[in-house]
PDB file of N, CA and C in Angstrom:
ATOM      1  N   UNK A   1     107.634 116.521  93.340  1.00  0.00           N
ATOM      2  CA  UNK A   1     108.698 116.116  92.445  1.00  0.00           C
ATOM      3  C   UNK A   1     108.514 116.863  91.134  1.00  0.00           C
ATOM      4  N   UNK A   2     109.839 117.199  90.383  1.00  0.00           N
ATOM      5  CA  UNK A   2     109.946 117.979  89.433  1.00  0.00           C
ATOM      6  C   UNK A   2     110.892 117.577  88.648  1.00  0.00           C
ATOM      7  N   UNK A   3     110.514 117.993  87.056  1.00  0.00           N
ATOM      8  CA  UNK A   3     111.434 118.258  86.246  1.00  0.00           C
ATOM      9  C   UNK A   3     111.362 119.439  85.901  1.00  0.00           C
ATOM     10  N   UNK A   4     112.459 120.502  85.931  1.00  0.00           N
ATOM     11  CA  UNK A   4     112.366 121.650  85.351  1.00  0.00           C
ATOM     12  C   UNK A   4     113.922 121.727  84.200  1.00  0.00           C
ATOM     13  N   UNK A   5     113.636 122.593  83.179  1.00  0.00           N
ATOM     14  CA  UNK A   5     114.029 122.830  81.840  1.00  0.00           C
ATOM     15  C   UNK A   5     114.114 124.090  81.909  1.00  0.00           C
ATOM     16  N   UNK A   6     115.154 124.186  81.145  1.00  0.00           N
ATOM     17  CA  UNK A   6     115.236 126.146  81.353  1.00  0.00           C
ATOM     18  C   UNK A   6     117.026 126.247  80.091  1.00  0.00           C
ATOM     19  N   UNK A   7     116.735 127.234  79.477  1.00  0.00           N
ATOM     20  CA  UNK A   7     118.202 127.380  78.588  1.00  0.00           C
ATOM     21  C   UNK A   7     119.119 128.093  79.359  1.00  0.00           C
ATOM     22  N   UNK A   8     119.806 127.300  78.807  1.00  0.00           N
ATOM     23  CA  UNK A   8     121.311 127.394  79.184  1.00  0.00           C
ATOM     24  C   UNK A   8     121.857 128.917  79.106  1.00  0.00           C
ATOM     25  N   UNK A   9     121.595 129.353  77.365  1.00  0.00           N
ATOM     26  CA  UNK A   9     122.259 130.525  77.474  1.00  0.00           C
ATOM     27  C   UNK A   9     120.903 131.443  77.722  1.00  0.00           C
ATOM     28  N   UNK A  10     120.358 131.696  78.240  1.00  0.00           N
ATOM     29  CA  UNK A  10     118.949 132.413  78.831  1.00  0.00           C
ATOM     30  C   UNK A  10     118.589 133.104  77.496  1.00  0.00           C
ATOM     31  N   UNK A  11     118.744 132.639  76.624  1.00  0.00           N
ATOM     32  CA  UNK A  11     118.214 133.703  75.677  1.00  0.00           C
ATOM     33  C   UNK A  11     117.023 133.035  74.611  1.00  0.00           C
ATOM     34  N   UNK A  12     117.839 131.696  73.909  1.00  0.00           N
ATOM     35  CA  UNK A  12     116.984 131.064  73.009  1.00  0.00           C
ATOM     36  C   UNK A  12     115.665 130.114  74.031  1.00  0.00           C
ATOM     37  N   UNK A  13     114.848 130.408  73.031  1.00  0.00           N
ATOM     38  CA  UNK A  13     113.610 129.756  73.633  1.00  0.00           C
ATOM     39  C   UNK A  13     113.255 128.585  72.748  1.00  0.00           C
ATOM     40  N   UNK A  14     113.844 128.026  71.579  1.00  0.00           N
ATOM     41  CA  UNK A  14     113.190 127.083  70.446  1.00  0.00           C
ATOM     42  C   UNK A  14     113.033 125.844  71.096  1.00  0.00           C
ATOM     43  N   UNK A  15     114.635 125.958  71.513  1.00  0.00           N
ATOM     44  CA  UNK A  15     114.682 124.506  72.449  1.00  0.00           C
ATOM     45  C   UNK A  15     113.776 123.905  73.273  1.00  0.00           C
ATOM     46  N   UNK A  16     113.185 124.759  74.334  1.00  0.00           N
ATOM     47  CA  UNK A  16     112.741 124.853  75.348  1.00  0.00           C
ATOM     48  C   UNK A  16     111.034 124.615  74.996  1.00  0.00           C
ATOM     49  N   UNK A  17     110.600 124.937  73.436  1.00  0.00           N
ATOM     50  CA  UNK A  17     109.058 124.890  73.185  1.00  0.00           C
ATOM     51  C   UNK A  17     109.243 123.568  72.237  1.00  0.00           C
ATOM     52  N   UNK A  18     110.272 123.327  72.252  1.00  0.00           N
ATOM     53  CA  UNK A  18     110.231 121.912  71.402  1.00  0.00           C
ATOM     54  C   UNK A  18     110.071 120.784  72.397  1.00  0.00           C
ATOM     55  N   UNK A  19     110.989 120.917  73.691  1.00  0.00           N
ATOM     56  CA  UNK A  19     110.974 119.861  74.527  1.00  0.00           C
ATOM     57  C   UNK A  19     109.709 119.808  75.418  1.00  0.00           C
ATOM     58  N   UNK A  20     109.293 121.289  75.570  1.00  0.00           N
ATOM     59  CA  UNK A  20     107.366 121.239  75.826  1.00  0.00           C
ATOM     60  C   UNK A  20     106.453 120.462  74.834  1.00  0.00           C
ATOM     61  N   UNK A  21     106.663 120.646  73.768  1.00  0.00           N
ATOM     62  CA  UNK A  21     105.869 120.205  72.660  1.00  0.00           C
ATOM     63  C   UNK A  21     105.838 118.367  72.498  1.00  0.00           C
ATOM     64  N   UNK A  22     107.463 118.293  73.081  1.00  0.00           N
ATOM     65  CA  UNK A  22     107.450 116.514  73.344  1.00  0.00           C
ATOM     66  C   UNK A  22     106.821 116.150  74.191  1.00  0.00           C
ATOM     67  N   UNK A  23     106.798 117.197  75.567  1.00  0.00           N
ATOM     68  CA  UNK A  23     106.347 116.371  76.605  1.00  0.00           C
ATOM     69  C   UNK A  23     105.457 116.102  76.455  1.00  0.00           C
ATOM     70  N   UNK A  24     104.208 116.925  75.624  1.00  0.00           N
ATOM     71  CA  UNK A  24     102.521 117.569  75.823  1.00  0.00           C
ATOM     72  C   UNK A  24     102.544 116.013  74.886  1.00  0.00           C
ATOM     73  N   UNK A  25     102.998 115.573  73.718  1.00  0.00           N
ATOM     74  CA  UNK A  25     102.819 114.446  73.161  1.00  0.00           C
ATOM     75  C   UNK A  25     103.008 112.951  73.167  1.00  0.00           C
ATOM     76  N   UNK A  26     104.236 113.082  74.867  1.00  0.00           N
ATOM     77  CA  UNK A  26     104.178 111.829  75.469  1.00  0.00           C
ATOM     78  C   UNK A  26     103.300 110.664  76.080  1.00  0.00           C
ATOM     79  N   UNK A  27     102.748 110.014  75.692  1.00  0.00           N
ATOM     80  CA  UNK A  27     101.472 109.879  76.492  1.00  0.00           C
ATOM     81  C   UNK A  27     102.041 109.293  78.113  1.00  0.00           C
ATOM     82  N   UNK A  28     103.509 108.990  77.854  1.00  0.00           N
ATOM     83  CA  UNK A  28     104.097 108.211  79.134  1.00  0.00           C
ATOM     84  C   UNK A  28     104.095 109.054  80.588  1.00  0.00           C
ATOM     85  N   UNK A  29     104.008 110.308  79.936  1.00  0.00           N
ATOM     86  CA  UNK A  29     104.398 111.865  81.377  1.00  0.00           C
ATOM     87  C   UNK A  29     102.989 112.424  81.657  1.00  0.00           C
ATOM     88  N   UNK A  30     101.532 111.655  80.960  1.00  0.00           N
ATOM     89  CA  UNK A  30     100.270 112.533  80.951  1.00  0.00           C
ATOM     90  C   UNK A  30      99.873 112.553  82.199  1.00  0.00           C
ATOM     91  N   UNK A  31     100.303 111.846  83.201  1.00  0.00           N
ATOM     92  CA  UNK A  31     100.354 112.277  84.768  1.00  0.00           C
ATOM     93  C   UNK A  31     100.664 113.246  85.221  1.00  0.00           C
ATOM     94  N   UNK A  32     101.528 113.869  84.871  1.00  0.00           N
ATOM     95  CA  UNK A  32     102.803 115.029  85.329  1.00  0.00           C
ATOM     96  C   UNK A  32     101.465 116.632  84.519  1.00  0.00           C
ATOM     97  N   UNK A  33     101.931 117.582  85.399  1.00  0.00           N
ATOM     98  CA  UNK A  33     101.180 118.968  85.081  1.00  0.00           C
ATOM     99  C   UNK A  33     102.451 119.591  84.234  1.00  0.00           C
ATOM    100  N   UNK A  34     102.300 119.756  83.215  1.00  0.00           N
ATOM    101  CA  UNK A  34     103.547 120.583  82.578  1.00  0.00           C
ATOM    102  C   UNK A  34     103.463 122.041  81.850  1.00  0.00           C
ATOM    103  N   UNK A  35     103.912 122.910  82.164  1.00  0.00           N
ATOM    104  CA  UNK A  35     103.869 124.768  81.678  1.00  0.00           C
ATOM    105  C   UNK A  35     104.734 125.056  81.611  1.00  0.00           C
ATOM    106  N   UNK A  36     104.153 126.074  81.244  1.00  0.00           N
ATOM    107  CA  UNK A  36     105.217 126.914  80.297  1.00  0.00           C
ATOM    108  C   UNK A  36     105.859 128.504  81.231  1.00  0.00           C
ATOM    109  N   UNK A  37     106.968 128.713  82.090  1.00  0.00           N
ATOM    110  CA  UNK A  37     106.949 129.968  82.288  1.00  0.00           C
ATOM    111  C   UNK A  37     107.581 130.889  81.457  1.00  0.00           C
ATOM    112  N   UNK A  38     106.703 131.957  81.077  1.00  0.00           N
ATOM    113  CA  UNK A  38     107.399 132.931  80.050  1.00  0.00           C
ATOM    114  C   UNK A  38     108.136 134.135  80.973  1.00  0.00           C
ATOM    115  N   UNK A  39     109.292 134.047  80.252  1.00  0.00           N
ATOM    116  CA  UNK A  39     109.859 135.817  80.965  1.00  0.00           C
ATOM    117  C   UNK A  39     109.341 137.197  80.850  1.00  0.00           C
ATOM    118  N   UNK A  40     110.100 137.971  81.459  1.00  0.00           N
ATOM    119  CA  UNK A  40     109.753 139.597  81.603  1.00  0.00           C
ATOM    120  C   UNK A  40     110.179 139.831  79.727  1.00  0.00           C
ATOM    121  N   UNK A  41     108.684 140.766  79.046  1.00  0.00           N
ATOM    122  CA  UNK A  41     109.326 141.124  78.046  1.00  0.00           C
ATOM    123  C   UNK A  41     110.385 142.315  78.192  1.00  0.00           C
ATOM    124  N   UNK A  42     111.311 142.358  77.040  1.00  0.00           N
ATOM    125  CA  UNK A  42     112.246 143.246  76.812  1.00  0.00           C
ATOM    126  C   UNK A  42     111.732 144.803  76.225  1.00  0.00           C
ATOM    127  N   UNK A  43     112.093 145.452  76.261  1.00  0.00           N
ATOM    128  CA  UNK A  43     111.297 146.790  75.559  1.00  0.00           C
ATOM    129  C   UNK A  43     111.413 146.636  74.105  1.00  0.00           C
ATOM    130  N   UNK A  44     110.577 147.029  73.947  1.00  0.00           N
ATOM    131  CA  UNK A  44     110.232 146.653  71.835  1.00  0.00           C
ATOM    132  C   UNK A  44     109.438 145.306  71.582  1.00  0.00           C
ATOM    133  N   UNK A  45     109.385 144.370  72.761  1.00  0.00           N
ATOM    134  CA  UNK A  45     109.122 143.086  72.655  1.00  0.00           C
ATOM    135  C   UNK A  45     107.506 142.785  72.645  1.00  0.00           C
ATOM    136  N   UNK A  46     106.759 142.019  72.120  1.00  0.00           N
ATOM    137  CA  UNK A  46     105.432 141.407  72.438  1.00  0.00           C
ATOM    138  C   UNK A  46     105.031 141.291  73.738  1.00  0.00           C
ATOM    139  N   UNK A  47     105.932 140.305  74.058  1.00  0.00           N
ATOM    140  CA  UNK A  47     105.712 139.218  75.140  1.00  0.00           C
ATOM    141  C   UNK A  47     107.179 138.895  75.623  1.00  0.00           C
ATOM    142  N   UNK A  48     107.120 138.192  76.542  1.00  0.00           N
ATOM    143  CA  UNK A  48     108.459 137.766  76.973  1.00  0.00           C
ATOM    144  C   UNK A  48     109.138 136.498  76.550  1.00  0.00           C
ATOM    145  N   UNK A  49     110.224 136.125  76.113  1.00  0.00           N
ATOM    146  CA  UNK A  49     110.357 135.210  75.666  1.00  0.00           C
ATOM    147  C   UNK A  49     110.694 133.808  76.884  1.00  0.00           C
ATOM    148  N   UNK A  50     110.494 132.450  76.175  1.00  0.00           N
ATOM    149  CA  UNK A  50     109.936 131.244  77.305  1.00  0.00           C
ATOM    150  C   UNK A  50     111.080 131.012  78.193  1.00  0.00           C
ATOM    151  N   UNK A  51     110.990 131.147  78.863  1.00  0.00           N
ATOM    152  CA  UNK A  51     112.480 130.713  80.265  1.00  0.00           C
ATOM    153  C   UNK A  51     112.926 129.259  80.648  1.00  0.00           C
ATOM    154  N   UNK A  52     111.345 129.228  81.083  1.00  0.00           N
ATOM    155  CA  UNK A  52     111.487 127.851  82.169  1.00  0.00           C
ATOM    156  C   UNK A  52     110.499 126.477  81.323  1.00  0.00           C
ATOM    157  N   UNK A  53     110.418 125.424  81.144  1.00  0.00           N
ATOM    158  CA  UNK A  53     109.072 124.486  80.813  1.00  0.00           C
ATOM    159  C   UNK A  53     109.203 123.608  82.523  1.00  0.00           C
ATOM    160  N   UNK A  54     108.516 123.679  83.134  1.00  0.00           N
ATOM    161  CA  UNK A  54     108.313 122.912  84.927  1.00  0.00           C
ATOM    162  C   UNK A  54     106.884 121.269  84.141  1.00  0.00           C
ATOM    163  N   UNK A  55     107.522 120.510  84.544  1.00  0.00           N
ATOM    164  CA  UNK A  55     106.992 119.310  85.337  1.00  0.00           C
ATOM    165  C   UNK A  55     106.759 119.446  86.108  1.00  0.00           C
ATOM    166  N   UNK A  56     105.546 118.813  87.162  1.00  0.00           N
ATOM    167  CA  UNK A  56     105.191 118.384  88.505  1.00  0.00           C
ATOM    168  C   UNK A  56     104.501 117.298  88.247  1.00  0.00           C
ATOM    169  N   UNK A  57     104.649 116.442  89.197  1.00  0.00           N
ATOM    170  CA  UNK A  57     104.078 115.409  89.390  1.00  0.00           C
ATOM    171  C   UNK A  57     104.422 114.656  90.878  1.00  0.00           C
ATOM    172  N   UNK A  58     103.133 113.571  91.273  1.00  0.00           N
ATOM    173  CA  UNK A  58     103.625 113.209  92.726  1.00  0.00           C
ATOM    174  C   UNK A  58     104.092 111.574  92.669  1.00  0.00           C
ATOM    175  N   UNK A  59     103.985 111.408  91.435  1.00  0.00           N
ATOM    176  CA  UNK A  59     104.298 110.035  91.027  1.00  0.00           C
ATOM    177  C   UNK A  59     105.644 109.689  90.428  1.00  0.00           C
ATOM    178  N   UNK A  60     106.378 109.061  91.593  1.00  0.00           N
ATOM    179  CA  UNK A  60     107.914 108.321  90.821  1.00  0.00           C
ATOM    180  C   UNK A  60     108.088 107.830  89.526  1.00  0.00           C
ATOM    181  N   UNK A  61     107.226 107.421  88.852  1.00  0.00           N
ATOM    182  CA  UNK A  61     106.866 106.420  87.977  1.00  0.00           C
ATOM    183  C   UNK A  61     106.911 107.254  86.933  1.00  0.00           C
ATOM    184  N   UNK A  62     106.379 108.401  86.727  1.00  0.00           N
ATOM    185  CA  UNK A  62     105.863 109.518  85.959  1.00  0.00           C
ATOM    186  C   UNK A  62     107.164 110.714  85.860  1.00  0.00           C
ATOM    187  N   UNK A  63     107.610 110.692  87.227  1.00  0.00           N
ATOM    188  CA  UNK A  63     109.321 111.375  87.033  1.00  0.00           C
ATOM    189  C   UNK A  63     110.410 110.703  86.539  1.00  0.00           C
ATOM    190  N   UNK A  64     110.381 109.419  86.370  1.00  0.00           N
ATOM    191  CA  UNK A  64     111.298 108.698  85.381  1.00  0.00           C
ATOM    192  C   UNK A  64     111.117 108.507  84.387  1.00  0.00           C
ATOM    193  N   UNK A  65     109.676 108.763  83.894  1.00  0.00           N
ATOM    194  CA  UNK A  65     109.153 109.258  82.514  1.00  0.00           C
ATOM    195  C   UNK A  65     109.440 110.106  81.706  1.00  0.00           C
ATOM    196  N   UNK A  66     109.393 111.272  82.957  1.00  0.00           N
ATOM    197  CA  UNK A  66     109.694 112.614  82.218  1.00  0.00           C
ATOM    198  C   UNK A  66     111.396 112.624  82.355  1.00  0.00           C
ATOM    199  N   UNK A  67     112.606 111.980  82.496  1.00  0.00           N
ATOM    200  CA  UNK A  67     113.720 112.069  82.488  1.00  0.00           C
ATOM    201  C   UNK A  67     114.176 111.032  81.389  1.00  0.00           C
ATOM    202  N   UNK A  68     113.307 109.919  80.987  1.00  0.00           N
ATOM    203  CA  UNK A  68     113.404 109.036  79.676  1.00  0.00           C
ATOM    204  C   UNK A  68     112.985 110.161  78.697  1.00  0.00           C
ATOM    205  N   UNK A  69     112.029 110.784  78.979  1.00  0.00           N
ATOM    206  CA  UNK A  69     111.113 111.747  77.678  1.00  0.00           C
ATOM    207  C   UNK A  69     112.203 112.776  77.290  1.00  0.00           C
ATOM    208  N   UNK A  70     113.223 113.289  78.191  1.00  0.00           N
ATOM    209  CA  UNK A  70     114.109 114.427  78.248  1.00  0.00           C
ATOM    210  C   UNK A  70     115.268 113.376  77.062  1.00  0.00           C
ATOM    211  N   UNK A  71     115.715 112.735  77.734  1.00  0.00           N
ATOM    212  CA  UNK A  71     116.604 111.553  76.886  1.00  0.00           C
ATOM    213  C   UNK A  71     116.718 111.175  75.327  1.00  0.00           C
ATOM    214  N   UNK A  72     115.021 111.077  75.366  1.00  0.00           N
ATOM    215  CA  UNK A  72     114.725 110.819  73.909  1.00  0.00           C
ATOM    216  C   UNK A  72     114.997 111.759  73.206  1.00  0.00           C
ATOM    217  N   UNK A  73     114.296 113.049  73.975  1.00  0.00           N
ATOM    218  CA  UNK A  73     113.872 114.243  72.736  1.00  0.00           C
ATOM    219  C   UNK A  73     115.411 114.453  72.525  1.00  0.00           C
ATOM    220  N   UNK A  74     116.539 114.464  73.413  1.00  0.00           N
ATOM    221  CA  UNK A  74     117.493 115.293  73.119  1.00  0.00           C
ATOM    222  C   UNK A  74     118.507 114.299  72.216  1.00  0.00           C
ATOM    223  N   UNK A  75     118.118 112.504  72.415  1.00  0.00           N
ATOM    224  CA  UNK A  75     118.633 111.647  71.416  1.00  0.00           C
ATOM    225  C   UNK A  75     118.163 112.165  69.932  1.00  0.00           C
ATOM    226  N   UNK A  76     117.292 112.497  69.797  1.00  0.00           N
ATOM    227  CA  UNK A  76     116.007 113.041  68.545  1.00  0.00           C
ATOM    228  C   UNK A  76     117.087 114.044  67.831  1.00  0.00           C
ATOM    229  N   UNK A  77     117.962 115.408  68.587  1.00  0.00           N
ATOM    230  CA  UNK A  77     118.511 115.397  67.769  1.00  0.00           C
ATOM    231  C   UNK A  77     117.222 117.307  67.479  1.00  0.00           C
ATOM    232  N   UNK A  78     116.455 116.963  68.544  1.00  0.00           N
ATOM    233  CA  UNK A  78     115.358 118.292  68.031  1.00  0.00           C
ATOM    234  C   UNK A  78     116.058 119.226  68.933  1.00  0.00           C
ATOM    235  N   UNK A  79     116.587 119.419  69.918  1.00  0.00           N
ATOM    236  CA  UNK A  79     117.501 120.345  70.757  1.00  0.00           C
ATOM    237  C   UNK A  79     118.405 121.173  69.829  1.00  0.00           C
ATOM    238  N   UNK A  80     119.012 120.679  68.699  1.00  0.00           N
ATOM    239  CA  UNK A  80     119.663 121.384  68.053  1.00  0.00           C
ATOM    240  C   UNK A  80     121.397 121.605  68.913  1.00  0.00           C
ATOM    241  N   UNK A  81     122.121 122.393  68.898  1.00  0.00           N
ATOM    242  CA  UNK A  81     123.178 122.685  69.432  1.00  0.00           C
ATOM    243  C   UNK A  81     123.106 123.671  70.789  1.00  0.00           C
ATOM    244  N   UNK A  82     121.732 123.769  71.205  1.00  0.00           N
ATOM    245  CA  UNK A  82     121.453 124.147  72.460  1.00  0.00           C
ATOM    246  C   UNK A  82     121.216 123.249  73.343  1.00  0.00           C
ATOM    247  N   UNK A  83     121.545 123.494  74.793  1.00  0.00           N
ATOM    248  CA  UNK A  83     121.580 122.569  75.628  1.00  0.00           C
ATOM    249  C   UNK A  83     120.676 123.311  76.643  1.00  0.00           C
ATOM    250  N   UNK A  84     120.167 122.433  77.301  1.00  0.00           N
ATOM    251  CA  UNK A  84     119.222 123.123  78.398  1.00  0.00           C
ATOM    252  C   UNK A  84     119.514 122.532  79.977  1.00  0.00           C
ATOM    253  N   UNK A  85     119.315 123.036  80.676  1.00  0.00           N
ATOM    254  CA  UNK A  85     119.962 122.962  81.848  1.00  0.00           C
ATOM    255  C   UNK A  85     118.479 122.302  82.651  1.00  0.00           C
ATOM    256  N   UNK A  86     118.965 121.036  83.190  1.00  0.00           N
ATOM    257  CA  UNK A  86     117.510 120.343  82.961  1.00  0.00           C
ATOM    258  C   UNK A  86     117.812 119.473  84.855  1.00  0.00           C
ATOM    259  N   UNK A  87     116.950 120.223  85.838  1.00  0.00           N
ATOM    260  CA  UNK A  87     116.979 119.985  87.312  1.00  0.00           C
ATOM    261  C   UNK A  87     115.828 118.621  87.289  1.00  0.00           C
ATOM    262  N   UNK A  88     116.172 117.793  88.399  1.00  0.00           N
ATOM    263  CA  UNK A  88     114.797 116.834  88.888  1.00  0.00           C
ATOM    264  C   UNK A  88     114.826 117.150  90.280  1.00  0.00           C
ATOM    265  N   UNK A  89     114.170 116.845  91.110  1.00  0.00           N
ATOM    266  CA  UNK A  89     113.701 117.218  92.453  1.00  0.00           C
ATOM    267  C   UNK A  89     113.053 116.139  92.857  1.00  0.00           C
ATOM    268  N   UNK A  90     113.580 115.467  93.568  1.00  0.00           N
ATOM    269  CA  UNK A  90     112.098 114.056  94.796  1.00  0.00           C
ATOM    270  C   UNK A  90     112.974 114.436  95.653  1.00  0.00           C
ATOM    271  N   UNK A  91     112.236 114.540  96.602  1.00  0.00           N
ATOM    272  CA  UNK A  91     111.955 114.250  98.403  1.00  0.00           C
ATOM    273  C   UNK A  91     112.763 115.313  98.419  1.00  0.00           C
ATOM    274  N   UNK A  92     113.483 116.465  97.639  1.00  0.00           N
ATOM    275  CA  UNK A  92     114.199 117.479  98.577  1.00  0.00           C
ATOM    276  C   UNK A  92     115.455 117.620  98.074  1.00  0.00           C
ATOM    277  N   UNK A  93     115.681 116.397  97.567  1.00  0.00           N
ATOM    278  CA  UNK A  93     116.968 116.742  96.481  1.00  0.00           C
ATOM    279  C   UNK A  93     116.846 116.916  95.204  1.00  0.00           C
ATOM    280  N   UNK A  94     117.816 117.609  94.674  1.00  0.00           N
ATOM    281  CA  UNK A  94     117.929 118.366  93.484  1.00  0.00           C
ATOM    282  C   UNK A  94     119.388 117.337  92.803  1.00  0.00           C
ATOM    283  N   UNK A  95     118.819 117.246  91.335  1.00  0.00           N
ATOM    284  CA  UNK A  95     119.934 116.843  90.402  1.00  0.00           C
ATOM    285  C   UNK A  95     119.999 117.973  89.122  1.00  0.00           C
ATOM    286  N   UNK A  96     121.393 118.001  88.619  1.00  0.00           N
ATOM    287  CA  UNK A  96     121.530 118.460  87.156  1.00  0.00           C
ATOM    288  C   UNK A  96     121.798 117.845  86.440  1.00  0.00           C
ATOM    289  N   UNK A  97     120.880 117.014  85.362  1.00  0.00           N
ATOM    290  CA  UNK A  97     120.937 116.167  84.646  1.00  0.00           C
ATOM    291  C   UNK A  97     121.723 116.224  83.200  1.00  0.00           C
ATOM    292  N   UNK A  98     121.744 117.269  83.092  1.00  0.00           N
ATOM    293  CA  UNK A  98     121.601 117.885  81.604  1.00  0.00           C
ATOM    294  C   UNK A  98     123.117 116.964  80.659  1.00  0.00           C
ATOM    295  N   UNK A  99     123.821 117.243  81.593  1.00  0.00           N
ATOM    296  CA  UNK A  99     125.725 116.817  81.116  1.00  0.00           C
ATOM    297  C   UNK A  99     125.992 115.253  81.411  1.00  0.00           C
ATOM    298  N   UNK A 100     124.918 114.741  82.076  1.00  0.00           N
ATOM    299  CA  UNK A 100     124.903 112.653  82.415  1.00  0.00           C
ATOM    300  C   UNK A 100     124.698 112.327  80.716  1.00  0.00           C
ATOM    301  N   UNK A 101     125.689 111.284  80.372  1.00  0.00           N
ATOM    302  CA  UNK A 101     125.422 109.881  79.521  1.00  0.00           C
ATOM    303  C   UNK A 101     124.244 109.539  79.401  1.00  0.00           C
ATOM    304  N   UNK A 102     123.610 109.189  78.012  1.00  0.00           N
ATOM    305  CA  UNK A 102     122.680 108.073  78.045  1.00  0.00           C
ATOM    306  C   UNK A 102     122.518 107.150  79.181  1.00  0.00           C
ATOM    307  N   UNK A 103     123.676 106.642  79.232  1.00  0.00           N
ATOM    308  CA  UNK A 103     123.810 105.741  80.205  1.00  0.00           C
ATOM    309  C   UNK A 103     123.613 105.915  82.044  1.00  0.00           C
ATOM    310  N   UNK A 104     124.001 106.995  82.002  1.00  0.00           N
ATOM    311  CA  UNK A 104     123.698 107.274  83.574  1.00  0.00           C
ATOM    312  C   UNK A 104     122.418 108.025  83.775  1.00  0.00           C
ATOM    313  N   UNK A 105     121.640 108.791  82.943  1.00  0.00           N
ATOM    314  CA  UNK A 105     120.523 108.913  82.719  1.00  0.00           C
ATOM    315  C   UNK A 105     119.858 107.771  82.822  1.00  0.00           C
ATOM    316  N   UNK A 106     119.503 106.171  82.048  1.00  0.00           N
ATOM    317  CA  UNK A 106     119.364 105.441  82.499  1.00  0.00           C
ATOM    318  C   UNK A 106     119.366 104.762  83.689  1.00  0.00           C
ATOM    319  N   UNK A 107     120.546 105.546  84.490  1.00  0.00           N
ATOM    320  CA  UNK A 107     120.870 104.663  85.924  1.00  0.00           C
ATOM    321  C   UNK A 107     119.825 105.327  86.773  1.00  0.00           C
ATOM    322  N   UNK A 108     119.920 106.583  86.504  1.00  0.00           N
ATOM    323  CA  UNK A 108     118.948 107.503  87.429  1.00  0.00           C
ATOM    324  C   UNK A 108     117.177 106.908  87.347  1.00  0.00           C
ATOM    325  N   UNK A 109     117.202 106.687  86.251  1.00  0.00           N
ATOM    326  CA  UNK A 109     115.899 105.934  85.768  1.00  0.00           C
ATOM    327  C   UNK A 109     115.343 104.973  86.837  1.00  0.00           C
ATOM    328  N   UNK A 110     116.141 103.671  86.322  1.00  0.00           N
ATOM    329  CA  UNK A 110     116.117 103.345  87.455  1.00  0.00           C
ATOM    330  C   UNK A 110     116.711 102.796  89.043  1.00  0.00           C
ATOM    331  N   UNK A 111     117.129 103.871  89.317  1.00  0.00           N
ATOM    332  CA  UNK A 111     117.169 104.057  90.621  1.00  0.00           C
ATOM    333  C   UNK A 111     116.085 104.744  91.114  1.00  0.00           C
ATOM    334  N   UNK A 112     114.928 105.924  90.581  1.00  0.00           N
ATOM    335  CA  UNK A 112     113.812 106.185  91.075  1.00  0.00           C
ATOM    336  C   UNK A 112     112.668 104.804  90.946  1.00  0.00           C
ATOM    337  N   UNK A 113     113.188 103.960  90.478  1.00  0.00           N
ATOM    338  CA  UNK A 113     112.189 102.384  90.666  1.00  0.00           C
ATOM    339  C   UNK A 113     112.772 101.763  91.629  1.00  0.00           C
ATOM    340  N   UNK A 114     113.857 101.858  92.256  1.00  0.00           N
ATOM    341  CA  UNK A 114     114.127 100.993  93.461  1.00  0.00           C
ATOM    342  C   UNK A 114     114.012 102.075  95.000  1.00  0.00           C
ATOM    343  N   UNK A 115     113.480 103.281  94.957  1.00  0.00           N
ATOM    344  CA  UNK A 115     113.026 103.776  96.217  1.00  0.00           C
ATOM    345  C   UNK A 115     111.971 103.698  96.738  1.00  0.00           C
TER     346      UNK A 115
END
């Protein structure tokens, strides 16, 4: 099971090291393995700039964590006017969370407590 994070418009990365930076300080997701994948640099570039931030974890409990933790940070207001395109994964299915309500975010919540 997964949460993966990744920008929208593939370019900005702020978003994407802020909502890492929440997760690493959640103590609710410290189950979950969370990294950082960086992209191919560009020519002229250092390094590549951050693409993806991946969750894993094998615990339900800990993936509704990390989809409350997504909730908050982006209630927080630290996302800025970027949006990130934000997948979960149990048993094989895939969701796109990113464009759900508070409220149906919530539902998803829990509904991974009643499987």
């Amino acid at each position: 099971m997964y949460l993966r994070a990744e920008s929208s418009s593939g370019e900005e990365s702020e978003p994407l090291a802020s909502f890492y930076k929440w997760l690493l300080r959640d103590s609710d997701v410290s189950a979950a393995t969370v990294s950082l994948v960086q992209g191919e640099a560009h020519p002229g570039a250092m390094s590549g700039g951050l693409e993806t931030v991946l969750a894993v974890t094998e615990q339900v409990g800990t993936l509704a964590s990390l989809v409350l933790a997504y909730l908050t940070w982006r209630s927080s207001g630290q996302g800025g006017d970027t949006s990130l395109r934000i997948t979960i994964e149990r048993d094989g299915e895939t969701m796109q969370i990113q464009n759900l309500t508070d409220s149906q975010l919530r539902d998803v919540i829990e509904r991974f407590g009643q499987r």
